[in-house]
C-alpha atoms as a PDB file:
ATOM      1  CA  UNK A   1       0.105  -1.304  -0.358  1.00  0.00           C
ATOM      2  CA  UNK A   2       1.685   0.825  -3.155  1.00  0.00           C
ATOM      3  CA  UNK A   3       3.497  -0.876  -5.512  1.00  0.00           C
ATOM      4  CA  UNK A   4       6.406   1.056  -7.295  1.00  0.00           C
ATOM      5  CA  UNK A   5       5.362   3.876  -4.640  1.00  0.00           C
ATOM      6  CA  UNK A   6       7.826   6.384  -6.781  1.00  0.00           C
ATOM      7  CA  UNK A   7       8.057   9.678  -5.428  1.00  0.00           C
ATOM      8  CA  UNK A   8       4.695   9.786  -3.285  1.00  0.00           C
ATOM      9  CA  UNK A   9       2.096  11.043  -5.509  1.00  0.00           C
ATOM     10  CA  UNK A  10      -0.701   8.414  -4.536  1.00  0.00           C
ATOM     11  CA  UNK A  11       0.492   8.005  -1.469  1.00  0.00           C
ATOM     12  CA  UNK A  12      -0.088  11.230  -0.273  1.00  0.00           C
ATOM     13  CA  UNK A  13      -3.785  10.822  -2.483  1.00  0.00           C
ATOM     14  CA  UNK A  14      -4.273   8.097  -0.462  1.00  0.00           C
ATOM     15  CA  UNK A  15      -3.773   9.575   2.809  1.00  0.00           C
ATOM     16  CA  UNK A  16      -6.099  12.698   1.996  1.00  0.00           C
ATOM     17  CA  UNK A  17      -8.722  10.255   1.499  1.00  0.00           C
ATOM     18  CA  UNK A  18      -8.137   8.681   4.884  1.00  0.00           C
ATOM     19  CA  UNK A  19      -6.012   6.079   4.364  1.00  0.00           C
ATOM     20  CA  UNK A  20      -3.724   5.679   7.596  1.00  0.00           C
ATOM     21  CA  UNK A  21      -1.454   2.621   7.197  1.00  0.00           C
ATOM     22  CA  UNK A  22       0.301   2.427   4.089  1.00  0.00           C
ATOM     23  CA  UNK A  23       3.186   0.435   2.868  1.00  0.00           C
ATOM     24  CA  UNK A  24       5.146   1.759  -0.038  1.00  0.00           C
ATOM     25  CA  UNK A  25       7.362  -0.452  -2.107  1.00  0.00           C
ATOM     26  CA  UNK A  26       9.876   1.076  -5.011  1.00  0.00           C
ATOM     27  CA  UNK A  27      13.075  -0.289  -6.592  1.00  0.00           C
ATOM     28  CA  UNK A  28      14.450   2.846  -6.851  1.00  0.00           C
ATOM     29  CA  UNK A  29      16.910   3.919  -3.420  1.00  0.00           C
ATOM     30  CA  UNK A  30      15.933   7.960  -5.099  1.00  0.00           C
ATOM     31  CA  UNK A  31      12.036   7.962  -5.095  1.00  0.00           C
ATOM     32  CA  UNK A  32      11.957   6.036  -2.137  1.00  0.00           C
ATOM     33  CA  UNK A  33      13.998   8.950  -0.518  1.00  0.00           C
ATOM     34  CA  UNK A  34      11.547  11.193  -1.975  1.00  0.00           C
ATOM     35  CA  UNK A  35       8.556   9.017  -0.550  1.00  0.00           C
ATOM     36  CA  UNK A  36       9.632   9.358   2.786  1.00  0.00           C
ATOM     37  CA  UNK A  37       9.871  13.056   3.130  1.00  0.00           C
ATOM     38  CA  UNK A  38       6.325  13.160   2.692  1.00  0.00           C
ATOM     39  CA  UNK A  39       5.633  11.036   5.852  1.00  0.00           C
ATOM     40  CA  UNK A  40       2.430   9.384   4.010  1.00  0.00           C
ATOM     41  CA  UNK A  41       3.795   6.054   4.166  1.00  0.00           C
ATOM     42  CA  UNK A  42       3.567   3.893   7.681  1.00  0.00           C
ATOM     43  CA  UNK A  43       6.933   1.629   5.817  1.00  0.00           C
ATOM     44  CA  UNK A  44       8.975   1.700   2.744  1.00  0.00           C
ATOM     45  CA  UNK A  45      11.090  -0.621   1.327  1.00  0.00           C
ATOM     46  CA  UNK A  46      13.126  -1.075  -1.449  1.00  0.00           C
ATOM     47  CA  UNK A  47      12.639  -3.861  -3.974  1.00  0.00           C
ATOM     48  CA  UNK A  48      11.617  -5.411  -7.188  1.00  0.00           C
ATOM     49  CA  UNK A  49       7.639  -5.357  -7.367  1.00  0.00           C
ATOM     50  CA  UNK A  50       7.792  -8.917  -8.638  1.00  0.00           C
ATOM     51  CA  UNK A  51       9.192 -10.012  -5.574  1.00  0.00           C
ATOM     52  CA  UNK A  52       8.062  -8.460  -2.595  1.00  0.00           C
ATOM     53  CA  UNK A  53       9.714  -8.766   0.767  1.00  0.00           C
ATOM     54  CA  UNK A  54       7.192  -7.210   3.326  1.00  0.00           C
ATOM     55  CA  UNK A  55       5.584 -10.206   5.493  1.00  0.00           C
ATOM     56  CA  UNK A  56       2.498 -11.648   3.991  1.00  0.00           C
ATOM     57  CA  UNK A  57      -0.397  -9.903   5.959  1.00  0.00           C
ATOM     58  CA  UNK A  58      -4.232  -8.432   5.201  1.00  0.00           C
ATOM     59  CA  UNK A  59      -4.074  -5.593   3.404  1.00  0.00           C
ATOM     60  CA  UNK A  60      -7.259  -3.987   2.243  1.00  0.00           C
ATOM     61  CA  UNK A  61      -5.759  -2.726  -0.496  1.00  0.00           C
ATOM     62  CA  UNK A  62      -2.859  -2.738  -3.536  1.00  0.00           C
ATOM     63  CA  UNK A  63      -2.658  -0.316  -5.719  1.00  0.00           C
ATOM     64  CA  UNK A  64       0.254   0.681  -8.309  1.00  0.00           C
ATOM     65  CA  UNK A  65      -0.286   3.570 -10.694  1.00  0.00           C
ATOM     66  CA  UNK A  66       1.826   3.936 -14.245  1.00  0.00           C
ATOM     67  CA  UNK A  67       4.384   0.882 -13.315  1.00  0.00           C
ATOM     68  CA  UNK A  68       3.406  -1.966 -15.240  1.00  0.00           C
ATOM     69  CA  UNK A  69       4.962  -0.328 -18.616  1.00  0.00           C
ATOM     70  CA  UNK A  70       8.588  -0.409 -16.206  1.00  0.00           C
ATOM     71  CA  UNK A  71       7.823  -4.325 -15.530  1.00  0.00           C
ATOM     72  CA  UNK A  72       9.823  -6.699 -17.840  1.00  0.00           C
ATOM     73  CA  UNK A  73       7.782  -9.880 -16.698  1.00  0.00           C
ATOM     74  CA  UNK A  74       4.017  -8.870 -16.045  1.00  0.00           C
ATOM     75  CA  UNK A  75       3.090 -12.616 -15.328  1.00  0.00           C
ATOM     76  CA  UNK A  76       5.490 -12.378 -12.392  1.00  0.00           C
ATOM     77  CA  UNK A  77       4.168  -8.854 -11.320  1.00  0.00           C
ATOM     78  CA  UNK A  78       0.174  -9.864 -11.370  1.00  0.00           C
ATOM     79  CA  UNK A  79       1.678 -13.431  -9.491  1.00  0.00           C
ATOM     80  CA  UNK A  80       2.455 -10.832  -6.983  1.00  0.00           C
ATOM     81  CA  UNK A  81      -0.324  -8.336  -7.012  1.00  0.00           C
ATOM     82  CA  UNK A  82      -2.703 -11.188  -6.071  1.00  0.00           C
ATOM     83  CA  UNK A  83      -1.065 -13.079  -2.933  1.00  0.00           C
ATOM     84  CA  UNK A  84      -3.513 -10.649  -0.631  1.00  0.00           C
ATOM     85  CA  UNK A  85      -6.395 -12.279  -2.025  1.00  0.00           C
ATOM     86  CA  UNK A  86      -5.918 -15.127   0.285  1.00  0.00           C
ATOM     87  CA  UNK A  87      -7.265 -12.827   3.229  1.00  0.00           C
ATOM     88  CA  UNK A  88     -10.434 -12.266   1.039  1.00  0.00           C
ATOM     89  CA  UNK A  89      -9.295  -9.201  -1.094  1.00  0.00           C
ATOM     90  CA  UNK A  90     -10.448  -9.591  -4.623  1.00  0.00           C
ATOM     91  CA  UNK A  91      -7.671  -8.450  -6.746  1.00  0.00           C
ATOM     92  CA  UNK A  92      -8.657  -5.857  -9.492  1.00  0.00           C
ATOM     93  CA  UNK A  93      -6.569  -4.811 -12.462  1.00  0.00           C
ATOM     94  CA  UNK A  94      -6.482  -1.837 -14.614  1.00  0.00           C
ATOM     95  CA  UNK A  95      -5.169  -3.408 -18.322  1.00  0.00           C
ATOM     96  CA  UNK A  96      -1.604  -4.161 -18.996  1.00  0.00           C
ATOM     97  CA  UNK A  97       0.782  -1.002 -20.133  1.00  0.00           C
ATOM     98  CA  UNK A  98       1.548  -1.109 -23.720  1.00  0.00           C
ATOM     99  CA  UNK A  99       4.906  -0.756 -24.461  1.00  0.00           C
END
């Protein structure tokens, strides 16, 4: 899962390194138009990363790259960012954004 997918940068990362199901989650209607030109994502939706509306499910991994500086409540992001854990994937964090 890529959270605040934006235009498709990782996504399309992602897929070069042989990632082949790949959900893509952005609040804004514009990059998530620009996401799906690229065709790297298997869904898209969009929403607020601090409340995501995709069913729960396994996903192997959740990545979101230069986001959390956008986030006005980071507690409510990382609350978020770990409900995957529950199928056994250990959450890892890169340091909040200063802003």
């Amino acid at each position: 899962m890529d959270l605040e997918c934006g235009t498709e940068r990782i996504g399309t990362w992602l897929q070069g390194q042989g990632v082949t199901q790949l959900n893509g989650i952005d609040c804004t209607p514009a990059m998530i138009y620009q996401a799906a030109v690229t065709q790297a994502y298997t869904q898209l939706c969009i929403a607020d990363i601090t409340r995501c509306p995709l069913p729960a499910q396994r996903y192997d991994m959740g990545i979101t790259v230069l986001a959390t500086c956008h986030v006005a409540d980071l507690s409510a992001f990382y609350a978020e960012a770990v409900l995957p854990r529950a199928n056994g994937l250990e959450p890892a964090y890169s340091p909040p954004s200063y802003r």
